[in-house]
C-alpha atoms as a PDB file:
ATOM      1  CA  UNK A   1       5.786 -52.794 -34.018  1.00  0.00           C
ATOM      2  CA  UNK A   2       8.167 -54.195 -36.897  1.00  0.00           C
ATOM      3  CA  UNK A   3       8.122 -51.785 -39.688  1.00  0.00           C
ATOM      4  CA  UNK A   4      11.413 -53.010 -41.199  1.00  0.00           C
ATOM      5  CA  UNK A   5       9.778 -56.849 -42.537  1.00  0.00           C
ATOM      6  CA  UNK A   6      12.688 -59.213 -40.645  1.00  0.00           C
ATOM      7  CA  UNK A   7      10.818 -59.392 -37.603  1.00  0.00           C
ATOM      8  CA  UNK A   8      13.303 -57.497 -35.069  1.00  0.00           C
ATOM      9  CA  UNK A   9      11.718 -54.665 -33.273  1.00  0.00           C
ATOM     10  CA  UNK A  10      13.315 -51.599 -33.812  1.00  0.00           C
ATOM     11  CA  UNK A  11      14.235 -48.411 -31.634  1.00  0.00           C
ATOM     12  CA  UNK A  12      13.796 -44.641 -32.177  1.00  0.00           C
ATOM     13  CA  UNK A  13      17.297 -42.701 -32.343  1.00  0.00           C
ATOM     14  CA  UNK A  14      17.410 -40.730 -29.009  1.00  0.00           C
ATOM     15  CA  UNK A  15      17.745 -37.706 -31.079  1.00  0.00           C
ATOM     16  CA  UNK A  16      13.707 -38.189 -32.070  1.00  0.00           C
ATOM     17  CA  UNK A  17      12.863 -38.940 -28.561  1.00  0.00           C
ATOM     18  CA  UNK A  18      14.943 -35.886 -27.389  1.00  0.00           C
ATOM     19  CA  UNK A  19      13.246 -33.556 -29.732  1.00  0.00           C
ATOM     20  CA  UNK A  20       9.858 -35.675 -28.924  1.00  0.00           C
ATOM     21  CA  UNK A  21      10.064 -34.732 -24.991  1.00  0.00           C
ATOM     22  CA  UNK A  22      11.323 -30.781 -25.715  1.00  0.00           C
ATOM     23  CA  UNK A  23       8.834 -30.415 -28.206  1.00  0.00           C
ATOM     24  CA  UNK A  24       5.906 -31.945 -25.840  1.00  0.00           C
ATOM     25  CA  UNK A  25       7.533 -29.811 -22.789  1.00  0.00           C
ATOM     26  CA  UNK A  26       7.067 -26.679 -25.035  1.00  0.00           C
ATOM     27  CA  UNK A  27       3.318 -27.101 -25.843  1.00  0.00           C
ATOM     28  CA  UNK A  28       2.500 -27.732 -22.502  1.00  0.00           C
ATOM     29  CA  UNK A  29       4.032 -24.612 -21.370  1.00  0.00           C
ATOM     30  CA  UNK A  30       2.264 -22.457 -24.428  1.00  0.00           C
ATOM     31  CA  UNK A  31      -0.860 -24.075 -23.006  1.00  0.00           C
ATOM     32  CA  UNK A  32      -0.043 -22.887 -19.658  1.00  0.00           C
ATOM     33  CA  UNK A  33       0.197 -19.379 -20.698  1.00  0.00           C
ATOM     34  CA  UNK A  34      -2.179 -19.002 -23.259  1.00  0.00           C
ATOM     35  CA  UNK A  35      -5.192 -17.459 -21.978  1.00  0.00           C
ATOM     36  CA  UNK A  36      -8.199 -20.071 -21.533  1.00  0.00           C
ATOM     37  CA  UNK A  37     -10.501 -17.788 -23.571  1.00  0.00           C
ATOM     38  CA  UNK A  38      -8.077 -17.763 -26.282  1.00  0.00           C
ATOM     39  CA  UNK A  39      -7.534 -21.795 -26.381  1.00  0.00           C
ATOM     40  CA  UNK A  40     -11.209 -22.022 -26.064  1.00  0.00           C
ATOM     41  CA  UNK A  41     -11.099 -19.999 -29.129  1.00  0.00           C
ATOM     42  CA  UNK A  42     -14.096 -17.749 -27.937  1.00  0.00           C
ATOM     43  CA  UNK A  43     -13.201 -14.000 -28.115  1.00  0.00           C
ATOM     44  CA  UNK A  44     -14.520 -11.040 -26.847  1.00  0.00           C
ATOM     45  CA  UNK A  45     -17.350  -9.059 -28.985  1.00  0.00           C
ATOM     46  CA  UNK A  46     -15.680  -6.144 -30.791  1.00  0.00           C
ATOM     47  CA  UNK A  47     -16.286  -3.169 -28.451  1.00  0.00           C
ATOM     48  CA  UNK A  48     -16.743  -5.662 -25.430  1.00  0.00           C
ATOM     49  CA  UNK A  49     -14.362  -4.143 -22.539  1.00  0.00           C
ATOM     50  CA  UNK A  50     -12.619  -6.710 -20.359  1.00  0.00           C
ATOM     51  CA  UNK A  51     -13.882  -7.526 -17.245  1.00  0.00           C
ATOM     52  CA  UNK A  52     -13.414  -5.407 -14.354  1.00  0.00           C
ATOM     53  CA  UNK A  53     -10.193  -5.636 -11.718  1.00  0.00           C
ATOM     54  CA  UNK A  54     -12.812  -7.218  -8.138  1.00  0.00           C
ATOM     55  CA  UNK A  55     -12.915  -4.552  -5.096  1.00  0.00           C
ATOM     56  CA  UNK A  56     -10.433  -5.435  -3.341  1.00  0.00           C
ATOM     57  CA  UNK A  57      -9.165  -5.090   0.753  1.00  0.00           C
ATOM     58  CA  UNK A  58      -5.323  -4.269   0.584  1.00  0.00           C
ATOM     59  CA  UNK A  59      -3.410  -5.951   3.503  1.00  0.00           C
ATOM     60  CA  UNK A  60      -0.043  -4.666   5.726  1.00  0.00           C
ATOM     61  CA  UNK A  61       1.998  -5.545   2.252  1.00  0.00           C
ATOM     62  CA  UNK A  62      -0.056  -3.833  -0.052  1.00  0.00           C
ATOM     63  CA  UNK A  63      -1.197  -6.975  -1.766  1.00  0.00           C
ATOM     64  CA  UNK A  64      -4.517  -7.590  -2.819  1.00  0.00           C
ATOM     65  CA  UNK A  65      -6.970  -9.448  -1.039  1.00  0.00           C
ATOM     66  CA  UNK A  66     -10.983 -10.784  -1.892  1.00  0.00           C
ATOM     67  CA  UNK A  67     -12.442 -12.738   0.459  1.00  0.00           C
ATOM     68  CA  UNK A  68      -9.625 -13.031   2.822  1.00  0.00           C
ATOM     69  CA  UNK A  69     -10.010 -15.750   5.390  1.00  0.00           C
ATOM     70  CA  UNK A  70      -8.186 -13.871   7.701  1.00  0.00           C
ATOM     71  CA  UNK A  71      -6.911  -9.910   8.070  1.00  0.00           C
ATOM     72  CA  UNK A  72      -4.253  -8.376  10.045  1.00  0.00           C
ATOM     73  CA  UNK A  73      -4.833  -5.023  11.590  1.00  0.00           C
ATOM     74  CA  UNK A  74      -1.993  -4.498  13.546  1.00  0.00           C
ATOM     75  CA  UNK A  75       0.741  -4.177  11.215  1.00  0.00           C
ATOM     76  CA  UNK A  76       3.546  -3.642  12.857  1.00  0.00           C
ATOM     77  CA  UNK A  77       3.577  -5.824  15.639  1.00  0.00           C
ATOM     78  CA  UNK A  78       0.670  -8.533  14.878  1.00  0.00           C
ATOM     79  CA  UNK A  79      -0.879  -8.065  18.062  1.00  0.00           C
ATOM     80  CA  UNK A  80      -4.559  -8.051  16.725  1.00  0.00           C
ATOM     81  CA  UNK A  81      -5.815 -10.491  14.195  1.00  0.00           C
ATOM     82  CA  UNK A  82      -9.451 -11.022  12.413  1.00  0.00           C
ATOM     83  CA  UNK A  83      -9.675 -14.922  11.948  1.00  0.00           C
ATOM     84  CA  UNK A  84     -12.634 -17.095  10.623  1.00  0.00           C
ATOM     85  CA  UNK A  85     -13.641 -14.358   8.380  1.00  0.00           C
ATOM     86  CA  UNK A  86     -16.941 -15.993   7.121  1.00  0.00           C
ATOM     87  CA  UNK A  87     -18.048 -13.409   3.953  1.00  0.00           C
ATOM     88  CA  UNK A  88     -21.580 -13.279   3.892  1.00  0.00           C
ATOM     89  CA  UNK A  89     -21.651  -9.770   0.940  1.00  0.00           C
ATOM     90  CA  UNK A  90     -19.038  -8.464  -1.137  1.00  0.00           C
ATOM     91  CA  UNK A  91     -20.293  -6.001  -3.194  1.00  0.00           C
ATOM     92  CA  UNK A  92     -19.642  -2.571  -5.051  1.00  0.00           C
ATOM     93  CA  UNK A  93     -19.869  -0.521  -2.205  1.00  0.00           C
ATOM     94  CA  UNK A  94     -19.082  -2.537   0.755  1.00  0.00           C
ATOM     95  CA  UNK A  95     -18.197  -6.372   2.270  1.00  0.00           C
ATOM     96  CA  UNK A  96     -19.467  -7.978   5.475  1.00  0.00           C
ATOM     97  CA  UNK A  97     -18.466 -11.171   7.208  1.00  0.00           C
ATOM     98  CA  UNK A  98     -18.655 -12.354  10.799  1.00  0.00           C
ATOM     99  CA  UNK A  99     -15.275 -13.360  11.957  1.00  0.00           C
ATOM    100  CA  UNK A 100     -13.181 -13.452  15.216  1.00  0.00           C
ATOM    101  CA  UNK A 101     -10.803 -10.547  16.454  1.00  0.00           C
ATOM    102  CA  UNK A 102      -7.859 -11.611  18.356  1.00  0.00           C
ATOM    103  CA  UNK A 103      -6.341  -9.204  20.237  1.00  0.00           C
ATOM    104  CA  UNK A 104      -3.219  -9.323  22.641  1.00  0.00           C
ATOM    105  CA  UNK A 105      -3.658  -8.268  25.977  1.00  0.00           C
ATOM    106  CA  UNK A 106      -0.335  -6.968  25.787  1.00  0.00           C
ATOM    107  CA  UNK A 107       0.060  -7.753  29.899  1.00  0.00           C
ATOM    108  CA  UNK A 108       2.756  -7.101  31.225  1.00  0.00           C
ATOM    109  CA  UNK A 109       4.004  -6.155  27.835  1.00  0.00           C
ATOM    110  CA  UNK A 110       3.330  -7.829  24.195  1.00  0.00           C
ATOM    111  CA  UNK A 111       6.059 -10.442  24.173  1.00  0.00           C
ATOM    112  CA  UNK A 112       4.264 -12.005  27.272  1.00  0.00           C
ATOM    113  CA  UNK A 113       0.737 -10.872  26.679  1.00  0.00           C
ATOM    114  CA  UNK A 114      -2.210 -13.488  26.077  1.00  0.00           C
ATOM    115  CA  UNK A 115      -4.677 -12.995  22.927  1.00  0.00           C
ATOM    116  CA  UNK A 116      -8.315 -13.055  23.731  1.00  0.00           C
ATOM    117  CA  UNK A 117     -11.056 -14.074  21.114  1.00  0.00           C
ATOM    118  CA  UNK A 118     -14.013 -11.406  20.326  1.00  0.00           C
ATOM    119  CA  UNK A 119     -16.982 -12.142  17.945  1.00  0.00           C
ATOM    120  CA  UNK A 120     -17.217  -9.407  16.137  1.00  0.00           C
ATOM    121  CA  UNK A 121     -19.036  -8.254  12.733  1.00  0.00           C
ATOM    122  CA  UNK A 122     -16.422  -6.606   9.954  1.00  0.00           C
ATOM    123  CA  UNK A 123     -17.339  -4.351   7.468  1.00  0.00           C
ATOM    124  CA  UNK A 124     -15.559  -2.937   4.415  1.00  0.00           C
ATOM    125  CA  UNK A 125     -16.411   0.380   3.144  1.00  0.00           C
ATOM    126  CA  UNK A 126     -15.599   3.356   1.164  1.00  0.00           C
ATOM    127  CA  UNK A 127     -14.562   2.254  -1.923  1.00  0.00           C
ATOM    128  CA  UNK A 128     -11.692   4.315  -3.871  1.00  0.00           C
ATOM    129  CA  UNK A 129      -9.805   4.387  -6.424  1.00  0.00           C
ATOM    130  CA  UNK A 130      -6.306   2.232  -6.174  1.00  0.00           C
ATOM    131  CA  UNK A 131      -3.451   4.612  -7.624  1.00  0.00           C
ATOM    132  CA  UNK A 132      -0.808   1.388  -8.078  1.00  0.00           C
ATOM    133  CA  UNK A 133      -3.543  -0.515 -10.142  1.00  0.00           C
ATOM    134  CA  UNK A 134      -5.327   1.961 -12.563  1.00  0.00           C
ATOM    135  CA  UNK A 135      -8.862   1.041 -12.853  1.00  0.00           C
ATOM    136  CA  UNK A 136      -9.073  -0.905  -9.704  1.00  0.00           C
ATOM    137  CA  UNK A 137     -11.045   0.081  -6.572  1.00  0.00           C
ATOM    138  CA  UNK A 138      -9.584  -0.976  -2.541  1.00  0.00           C
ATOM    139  CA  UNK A 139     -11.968  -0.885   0.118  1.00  0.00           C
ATOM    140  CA  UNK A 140     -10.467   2.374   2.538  1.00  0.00           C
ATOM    141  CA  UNK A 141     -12.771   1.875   6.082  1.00  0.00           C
ATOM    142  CA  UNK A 142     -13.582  -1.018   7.839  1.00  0.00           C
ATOM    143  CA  UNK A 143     -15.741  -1.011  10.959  1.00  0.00           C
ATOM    144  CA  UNK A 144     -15.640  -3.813  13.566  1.00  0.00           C
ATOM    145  CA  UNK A 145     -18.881  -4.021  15.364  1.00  0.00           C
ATOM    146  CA  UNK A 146     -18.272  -6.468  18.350  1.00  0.00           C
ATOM    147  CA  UNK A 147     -20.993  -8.613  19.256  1.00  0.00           C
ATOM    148  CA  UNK A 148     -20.401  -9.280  22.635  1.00  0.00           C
ATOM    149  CA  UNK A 149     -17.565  -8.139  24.365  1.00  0.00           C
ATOM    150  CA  UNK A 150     -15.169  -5.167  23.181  1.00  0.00           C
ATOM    151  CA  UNK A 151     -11.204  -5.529  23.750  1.00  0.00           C
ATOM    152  CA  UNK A 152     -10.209  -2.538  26.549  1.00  0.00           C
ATOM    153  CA  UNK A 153     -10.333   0.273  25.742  1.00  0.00           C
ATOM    154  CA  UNK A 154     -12.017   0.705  23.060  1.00  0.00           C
ATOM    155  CA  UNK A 155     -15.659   0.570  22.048  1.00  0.00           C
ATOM    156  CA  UNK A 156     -17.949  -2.065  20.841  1.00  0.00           C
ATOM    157  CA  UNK A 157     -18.176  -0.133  17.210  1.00  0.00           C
ATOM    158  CA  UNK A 158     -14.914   0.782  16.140  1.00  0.00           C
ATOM    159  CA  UNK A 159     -14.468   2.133  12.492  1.00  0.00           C
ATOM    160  CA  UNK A 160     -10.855   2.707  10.902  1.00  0.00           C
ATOM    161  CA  UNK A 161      -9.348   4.003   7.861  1.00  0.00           C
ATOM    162  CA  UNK A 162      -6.922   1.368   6.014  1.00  0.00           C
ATOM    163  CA  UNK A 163      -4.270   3.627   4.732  1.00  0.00           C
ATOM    164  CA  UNK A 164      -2.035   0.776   2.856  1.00  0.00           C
END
């Protein structure tokens, strides 16, 4: 657009489009960290609390985990494995899903074993308090009910305590 009457279109210094593209850069990260409820401009009632931290399942790193999709149970070598995790409750006092358990056979030894897949039912229990994340709950059992076969040697209803 000719602002200047003679016809000739004109340029922007490259100072204003410098300043133009840092500025733009800067809102977009403001908006990026700004809260949506505060964009939204909706705020909490006075004496409204925030919502609560989920129950959460801690996993081998400590991290937090809703819902996971899958769950390692043998920490320190990875030998045994719930996959599939299909969540069918997860609620104030425990979680279920129906999932797969893969376990090595560990024959002749780990390194060379084979994993096997076992149907199996999980459930998360035992809700306590999380000491790292004040006001937050973990899940501290979960129970593996297997639905057909059992990995040797244990049983077909195996509960454990998740000490992460």
């Amino acid at each position: 657009m000719d602002v200047s009457g003679n016809d000739r279109r004109t340029r922007a210094p490259r100072a204003a489009v410098r300043t133009a593209g840092v500025l733009g850069a800067a809102a977009a990260l403001v908006a990026a960290a700004v809260p949506a409820s505060a964009r939204s401009g909706t705020a909490a009632a006075p004496g409204a609390t925030a919502a609560p931290d989920p129950l959460v399942v801690l996993d081998c790193s400590s991290e937090a985990q809703v819902r996971p999709d899958e769950y390692l149970l043998a920490c320190g070598d990875g030998n045994n494995r719930l996959v599939k995790l299909r969540w069918e409750t997860w609620g104030p006092r425990t979680a279920t899903a129906t999932g797969t358990d893969m376990v090595n056979d560990c024959r002749p030894y780990c390194a060379a074993g084979r994993f096997h897949a076992y149907p199996v039912t999980v459930t998360l229990s035992r809700p306590q308090s999380w000491p790292e994340r004040p006001g937050a709950q973990r899940f501290t059992t979960i129970r593996l009910l297997y639905t057909d076969t059992a990995p040797a040697p244990g049983g077909k209803d195996v509960t454990i305590k998740l000490v992460y």
